[in-house]
N, C-alpha and C. Protein backbone atom coordinates (compact mmCIF):
# COMPACT_ATOMS: atom_id res chain seq x y z
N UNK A 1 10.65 -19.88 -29.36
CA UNK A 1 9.60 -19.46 -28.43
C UNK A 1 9.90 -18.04 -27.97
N UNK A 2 8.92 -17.60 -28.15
CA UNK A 2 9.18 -15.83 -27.77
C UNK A 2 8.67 -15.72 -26.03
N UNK A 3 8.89 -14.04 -25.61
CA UNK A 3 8.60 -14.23 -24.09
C UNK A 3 7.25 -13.17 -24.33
N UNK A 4 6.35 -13.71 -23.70
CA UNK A 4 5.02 -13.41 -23.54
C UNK A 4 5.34 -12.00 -22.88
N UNK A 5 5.02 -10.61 -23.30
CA UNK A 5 4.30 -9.52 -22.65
C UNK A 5 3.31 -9.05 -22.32
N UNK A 6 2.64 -9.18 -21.09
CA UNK A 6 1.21 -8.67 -21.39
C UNK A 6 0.57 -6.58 -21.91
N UNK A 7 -0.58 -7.04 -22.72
CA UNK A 7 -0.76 -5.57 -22.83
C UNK A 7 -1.79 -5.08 -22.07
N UNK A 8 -1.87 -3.83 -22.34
CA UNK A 8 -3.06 -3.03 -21.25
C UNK A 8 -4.25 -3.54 -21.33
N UNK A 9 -4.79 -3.76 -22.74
CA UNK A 9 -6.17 -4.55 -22.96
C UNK A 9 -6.39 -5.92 -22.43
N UNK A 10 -4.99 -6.57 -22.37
CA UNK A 10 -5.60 -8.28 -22.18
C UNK A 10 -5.28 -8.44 -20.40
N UNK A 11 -5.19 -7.51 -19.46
CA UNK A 11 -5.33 -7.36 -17.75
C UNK A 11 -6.83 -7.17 -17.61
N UNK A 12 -6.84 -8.13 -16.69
CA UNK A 12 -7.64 -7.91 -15.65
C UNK A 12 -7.25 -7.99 -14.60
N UNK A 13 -8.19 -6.80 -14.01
CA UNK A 13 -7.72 -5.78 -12.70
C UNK A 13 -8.95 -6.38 -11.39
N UNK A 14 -8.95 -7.01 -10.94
CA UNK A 14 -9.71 -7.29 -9.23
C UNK A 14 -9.51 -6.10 -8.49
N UNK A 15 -10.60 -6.23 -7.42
CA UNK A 15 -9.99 -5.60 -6.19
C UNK A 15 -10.42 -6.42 -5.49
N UNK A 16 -8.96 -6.50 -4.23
CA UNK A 16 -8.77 -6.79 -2.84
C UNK A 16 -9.22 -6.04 -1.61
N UNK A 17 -9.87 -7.49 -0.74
CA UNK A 17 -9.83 -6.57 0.79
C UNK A 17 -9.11 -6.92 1.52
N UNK A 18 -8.54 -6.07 2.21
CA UNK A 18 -7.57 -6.41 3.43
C UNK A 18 -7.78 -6.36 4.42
N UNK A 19 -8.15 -6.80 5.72
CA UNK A 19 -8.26 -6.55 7.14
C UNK A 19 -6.64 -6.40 7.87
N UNK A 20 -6.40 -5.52 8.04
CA UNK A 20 -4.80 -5.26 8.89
C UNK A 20 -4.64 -5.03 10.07
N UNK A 21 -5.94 -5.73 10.77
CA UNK A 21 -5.73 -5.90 12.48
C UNK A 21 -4.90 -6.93 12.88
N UNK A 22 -4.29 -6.00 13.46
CA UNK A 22 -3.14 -7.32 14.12
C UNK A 22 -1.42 -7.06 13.18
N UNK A 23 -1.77 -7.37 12.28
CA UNK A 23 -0.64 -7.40 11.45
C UNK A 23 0.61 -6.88 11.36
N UNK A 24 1.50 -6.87 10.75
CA UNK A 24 3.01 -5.74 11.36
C UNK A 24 3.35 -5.35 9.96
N UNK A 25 3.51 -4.00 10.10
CA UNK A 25 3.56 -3.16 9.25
C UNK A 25 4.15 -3.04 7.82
N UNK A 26 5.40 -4.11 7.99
CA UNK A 26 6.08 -3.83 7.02
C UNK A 26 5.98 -5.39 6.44
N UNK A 27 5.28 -6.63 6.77
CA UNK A 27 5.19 -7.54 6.07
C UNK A 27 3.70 -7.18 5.25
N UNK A 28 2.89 -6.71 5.78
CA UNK A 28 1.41 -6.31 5.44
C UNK A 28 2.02 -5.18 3.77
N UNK A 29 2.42 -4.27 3.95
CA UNK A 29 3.03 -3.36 3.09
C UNK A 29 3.63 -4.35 2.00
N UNK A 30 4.14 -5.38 1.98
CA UNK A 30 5.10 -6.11 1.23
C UNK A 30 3.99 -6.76 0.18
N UNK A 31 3.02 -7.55 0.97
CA UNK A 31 2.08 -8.32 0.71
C UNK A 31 0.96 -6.86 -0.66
N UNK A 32 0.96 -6.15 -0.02
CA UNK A 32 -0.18 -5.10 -0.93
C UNK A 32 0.76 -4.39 -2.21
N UNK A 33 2.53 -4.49 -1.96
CA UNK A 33 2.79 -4.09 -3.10
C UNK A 33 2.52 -5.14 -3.88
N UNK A 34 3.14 -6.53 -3.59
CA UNK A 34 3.00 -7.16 -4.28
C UNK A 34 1.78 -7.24 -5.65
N UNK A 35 0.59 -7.30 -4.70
CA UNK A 35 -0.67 -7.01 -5.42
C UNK A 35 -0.88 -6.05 -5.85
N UNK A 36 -0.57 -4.96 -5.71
CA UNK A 36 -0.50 -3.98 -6.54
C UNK A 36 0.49 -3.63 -7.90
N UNK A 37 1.73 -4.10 -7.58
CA UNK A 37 2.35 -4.03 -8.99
C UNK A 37 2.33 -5.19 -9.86
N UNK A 38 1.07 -6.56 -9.18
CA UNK A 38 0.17 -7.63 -10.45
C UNK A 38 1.85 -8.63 -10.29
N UNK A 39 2.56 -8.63 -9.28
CA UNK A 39 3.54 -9.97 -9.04
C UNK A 39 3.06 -11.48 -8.90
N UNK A 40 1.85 -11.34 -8.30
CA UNK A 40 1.18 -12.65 -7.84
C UNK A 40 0.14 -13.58 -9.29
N UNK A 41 0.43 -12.94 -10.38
CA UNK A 41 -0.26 -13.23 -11.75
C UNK A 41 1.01 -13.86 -12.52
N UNK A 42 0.67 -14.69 -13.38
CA UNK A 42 1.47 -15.42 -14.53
C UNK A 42 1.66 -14.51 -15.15
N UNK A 43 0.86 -13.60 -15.82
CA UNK A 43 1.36 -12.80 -16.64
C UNK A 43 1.64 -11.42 -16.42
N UNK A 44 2.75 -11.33 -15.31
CA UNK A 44 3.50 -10.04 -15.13
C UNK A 44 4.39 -9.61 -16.00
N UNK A 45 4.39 -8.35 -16.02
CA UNK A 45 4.96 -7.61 -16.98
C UNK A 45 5.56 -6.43 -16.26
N UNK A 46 7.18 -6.26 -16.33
CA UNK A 46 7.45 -5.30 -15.22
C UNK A 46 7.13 -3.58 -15.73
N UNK A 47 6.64 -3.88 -16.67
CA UNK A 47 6.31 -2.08 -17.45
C UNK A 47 5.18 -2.15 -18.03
N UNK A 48 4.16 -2.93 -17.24
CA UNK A 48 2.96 -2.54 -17.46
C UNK A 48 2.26 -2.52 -16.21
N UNK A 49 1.55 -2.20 -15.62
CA UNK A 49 0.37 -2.34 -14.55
C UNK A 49 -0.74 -3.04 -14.75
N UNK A 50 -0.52 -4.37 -14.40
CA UNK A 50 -1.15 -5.68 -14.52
C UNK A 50 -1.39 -5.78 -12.91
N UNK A 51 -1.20 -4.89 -12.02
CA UNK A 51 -2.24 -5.35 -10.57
C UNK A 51 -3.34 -5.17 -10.19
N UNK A 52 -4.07 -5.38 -9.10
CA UNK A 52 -5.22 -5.17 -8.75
C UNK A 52 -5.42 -4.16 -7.51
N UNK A 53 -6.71 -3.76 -7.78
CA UNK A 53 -6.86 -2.48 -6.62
C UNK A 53 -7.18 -3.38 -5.14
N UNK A 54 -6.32 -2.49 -4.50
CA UNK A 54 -6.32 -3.09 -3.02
C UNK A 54 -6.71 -1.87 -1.84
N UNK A 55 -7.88 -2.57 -0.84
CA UNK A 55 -8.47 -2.05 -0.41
C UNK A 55 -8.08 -2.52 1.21
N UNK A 56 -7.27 -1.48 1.98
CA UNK A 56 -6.93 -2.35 3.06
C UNK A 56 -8.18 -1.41 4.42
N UNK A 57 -8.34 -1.92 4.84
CA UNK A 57 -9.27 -1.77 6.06
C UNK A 57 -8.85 -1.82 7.86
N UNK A 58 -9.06 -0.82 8.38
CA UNK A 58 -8.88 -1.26 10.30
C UNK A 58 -7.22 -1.06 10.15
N UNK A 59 -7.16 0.34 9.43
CA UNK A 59 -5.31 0.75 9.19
C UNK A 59 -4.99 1.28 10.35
N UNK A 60 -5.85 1.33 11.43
CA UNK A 60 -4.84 1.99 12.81
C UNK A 60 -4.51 0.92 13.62
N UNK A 61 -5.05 -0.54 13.59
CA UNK A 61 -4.65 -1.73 14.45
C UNK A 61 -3.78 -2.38 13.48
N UNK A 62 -2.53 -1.87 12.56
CA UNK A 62 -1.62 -2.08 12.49
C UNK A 62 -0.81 -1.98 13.69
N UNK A 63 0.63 -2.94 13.65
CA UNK A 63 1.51 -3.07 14.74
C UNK A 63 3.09 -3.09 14.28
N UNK A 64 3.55 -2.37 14.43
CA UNK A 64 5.22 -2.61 14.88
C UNK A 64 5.66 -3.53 15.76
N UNK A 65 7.18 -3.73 15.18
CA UNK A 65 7.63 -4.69 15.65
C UNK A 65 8.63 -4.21 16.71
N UNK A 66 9.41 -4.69 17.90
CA UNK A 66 10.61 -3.90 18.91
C UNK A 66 9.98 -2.77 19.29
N UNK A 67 10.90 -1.81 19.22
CA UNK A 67 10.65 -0.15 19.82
C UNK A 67 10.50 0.63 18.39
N UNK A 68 10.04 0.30 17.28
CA UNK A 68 10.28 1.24 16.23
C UNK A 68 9.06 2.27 16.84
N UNK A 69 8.12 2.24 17.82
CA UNK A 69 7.36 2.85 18.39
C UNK A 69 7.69 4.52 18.70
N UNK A 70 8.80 4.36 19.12
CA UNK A 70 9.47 5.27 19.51
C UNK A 70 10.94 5.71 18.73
N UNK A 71 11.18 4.51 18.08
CA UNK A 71 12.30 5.14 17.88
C UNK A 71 12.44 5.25 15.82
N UNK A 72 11.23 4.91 15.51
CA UNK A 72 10.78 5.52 14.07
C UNK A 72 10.37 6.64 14.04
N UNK A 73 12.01 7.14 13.00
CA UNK A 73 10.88 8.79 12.55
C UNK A 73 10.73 9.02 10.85
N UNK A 74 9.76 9.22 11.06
CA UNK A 74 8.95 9.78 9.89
C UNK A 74 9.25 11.60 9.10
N UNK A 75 9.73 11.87 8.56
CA UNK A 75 10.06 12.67 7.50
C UNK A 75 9.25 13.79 6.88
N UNK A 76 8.99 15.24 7.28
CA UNK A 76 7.97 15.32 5.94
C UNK A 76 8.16 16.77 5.72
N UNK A 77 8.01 17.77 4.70
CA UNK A 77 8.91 18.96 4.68
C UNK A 77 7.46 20.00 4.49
N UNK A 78 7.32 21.07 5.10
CA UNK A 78 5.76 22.41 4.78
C UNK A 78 6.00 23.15 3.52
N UNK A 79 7.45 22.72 2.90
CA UNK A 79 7.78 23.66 1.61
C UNK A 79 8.23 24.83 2.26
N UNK A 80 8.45 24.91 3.09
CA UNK A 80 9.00 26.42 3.26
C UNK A 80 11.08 26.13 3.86
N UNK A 81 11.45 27.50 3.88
CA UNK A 81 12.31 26.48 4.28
C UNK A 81 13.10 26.80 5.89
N UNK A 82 13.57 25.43 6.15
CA UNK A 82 13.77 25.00 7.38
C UNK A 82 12.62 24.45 8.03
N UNK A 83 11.75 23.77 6.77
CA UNK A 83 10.17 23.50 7.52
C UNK A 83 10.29 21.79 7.26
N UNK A 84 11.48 21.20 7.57
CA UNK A 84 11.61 19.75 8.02
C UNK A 84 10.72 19.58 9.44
N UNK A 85 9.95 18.38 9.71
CA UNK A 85 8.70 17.82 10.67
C UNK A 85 9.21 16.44 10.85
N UNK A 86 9.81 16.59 12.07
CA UNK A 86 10.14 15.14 12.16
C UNK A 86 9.08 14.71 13.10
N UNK A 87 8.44 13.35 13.18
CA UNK A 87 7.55 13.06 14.24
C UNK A 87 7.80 11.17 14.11
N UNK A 88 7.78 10.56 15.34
CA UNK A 88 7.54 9.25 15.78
C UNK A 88 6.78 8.74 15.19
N UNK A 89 6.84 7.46 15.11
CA UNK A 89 5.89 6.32 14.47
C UNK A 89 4.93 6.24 15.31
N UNK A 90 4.69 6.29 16.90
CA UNK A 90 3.88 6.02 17.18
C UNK A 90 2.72 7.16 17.37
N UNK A 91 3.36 8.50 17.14
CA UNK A 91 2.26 9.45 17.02
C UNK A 91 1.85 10.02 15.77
N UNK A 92 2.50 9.49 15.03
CA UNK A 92 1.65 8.97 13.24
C UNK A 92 0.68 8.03 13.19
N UNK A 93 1.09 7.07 14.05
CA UNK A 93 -0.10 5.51 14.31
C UNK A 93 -1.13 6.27 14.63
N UNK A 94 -1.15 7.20 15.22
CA UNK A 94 -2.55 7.43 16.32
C UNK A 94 -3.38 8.60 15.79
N UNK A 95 -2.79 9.89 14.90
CA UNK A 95 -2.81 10.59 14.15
C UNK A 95 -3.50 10.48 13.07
N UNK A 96 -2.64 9.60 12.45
CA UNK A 96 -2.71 9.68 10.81
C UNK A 96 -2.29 8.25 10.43
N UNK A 97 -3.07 7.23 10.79
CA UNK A 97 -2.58 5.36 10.87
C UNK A 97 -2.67 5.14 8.83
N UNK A 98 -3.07 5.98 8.26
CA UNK A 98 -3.16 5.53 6.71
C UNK A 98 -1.45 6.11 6.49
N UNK A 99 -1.18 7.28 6.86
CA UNK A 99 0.19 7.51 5.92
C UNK A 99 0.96 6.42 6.47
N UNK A 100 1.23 5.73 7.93
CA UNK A 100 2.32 4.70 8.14
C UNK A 100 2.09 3.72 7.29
N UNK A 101 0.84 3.47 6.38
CA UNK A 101 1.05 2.35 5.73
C UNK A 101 1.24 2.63 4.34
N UNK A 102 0.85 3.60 4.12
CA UNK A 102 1.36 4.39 2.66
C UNK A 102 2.38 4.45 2.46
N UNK A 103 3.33 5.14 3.58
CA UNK A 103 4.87 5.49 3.14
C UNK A 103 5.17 4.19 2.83
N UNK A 104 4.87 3.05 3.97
CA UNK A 104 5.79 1.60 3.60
C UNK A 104 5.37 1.03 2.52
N UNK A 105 4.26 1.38 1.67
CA UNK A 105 3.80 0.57 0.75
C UNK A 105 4.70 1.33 -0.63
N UNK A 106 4.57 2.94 -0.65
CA UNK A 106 5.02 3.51 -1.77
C UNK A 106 6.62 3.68 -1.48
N UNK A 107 7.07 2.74 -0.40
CA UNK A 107 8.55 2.94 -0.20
C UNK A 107 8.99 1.42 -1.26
N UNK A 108 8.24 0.81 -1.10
CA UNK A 108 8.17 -0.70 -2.19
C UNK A 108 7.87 -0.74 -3.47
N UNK A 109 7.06 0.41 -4.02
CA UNK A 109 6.87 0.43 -5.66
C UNK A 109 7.79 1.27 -5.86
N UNK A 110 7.98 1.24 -7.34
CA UNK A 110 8.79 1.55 -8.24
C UNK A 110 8.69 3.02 -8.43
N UNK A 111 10.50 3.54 -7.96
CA UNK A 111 10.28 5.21 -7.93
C UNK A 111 10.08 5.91 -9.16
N UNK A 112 9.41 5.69 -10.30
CA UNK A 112 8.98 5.91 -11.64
C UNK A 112 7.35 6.42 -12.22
N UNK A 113 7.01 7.22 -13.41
CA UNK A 113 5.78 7.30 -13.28
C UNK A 113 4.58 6.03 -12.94
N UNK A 114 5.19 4.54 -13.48
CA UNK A 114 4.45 3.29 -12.93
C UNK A 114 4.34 3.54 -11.70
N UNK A 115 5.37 3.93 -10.80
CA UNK A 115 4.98 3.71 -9.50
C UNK A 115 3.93 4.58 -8.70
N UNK A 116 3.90 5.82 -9.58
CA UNK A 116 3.03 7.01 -9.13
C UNK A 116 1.25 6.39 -9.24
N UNK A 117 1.84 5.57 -11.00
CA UNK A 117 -0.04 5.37 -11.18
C UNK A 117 -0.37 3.94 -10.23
N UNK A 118 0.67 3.18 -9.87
CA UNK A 118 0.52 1.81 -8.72
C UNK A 118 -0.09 2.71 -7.80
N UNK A 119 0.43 3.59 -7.22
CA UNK A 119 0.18 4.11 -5.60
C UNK A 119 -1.18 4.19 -5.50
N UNK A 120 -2.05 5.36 -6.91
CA UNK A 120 -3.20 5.32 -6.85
C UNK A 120 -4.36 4.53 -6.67
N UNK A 121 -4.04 3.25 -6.82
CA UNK A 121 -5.18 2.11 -6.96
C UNK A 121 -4.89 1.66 -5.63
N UNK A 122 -4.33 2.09 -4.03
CA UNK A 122 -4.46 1.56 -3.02
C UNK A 122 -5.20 2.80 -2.70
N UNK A 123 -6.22 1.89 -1.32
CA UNK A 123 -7.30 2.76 -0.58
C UNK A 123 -7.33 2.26 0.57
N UNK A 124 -6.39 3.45 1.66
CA UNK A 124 -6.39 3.16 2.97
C UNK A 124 -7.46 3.62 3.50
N UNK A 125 -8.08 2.78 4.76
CA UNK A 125 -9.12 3.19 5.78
C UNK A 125 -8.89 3.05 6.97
N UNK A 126 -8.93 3.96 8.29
CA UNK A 126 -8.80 3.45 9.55
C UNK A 126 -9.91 2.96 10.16
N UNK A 127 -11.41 2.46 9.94
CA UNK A 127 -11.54 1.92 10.41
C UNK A 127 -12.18 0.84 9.36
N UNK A 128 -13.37 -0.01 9.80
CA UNK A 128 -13.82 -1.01 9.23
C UNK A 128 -14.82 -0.91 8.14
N UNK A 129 -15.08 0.55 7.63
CA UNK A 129 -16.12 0.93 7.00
C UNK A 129 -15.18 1.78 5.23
N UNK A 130 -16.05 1.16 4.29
CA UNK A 130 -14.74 2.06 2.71
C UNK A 130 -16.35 2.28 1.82
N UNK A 131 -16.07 2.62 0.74
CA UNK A 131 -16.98 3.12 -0.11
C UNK A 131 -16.78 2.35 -1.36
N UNK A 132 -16.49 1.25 -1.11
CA UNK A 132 -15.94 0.22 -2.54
C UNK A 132 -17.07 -0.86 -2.15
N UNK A 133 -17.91 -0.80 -1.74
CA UNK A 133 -18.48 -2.25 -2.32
C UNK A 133 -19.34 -2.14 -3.29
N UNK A 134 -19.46 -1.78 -3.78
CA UNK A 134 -19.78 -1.68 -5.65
C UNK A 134 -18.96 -2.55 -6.06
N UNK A 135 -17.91 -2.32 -5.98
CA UNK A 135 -16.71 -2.58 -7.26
C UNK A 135 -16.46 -4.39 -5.94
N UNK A 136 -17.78 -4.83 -5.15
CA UNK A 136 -17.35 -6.09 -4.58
C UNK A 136 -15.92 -6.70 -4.56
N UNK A 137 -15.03 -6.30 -3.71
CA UNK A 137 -13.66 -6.59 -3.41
C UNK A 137 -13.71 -7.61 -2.54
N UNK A 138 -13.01 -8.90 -3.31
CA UNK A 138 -12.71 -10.08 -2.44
C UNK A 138 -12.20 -10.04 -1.57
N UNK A 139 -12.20 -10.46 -0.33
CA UNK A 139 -11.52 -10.59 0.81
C UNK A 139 -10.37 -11.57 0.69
N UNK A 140 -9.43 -10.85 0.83
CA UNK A 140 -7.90 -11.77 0.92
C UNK A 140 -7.42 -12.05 2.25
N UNK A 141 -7.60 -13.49 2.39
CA UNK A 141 -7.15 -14.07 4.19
C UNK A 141 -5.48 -14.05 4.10
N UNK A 142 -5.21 -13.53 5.49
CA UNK A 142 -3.54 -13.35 5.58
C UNK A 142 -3.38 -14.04 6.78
């Protein structure tokens, strides 16, 4: 008996909706890599991209857990140099609520070109409104 690989032609790709009100940050992140690098399918394949596009929604009523409020910092460089930007989690939440869930999501895929083309098929929104219902994305209850 041989071990089944899947190929690019025989995936099918869904998209997911996510509602992330309420939720805490880094189990929500866990849950969308998953679906995104196609773990939750029989026929995963760790070097192919067999996941589905995930569409998470209401990304600023994400929640932390303790004080990471204050005492998460976030990283990010202007290219110039000595142009390190350190800033709090909680004035990223309020700012810019898609990168806190980006970093944690692309901190979970694979640091490789797979992981570059995974990243692309997520679509953060802060509030309740996206431009995907064409492509009718099931709602996934969490």
């Amino acid at each position: 008996m041989s071990t089944y690989s899947a190929k690019a032609a025989d995936i099918e790709k869904k998209w997911v909706l996510i509602d992330a009100t309420g939720l805490v940050v880094g189990r929500l992140a866990s849950i969308v890599a998953m679906r995104l690098r196609g773990k939750h399918k029989p026929t995963f394949t760790p070097h192919v991209d067999s996941g589905d596009f995930v569409v998470v929604v209401n990304a600023a009523k994400v929640r932390f857990t303790g004080r990471k409020l204050e005492d998460k910092i976030y990283h990010r460089h202007t290219g110039w140099p000595g142009g390190v930007r350190r800033t709090t989690a909680g004035r990223v939440l309020n700012e810019r609520p898609e990168r806190v869930l980006r970093a944690a999501v692309v901190g979970m895929l694979p640091k490789n070109r797979l992981g570059r083309r995974l990243a692309t098929k997520l679509k953060i929104y802060r509030g309740t409104d996206h431009p995907h219902a064409a492509q009718q994305p099931e709602r996934l209850a969490l």
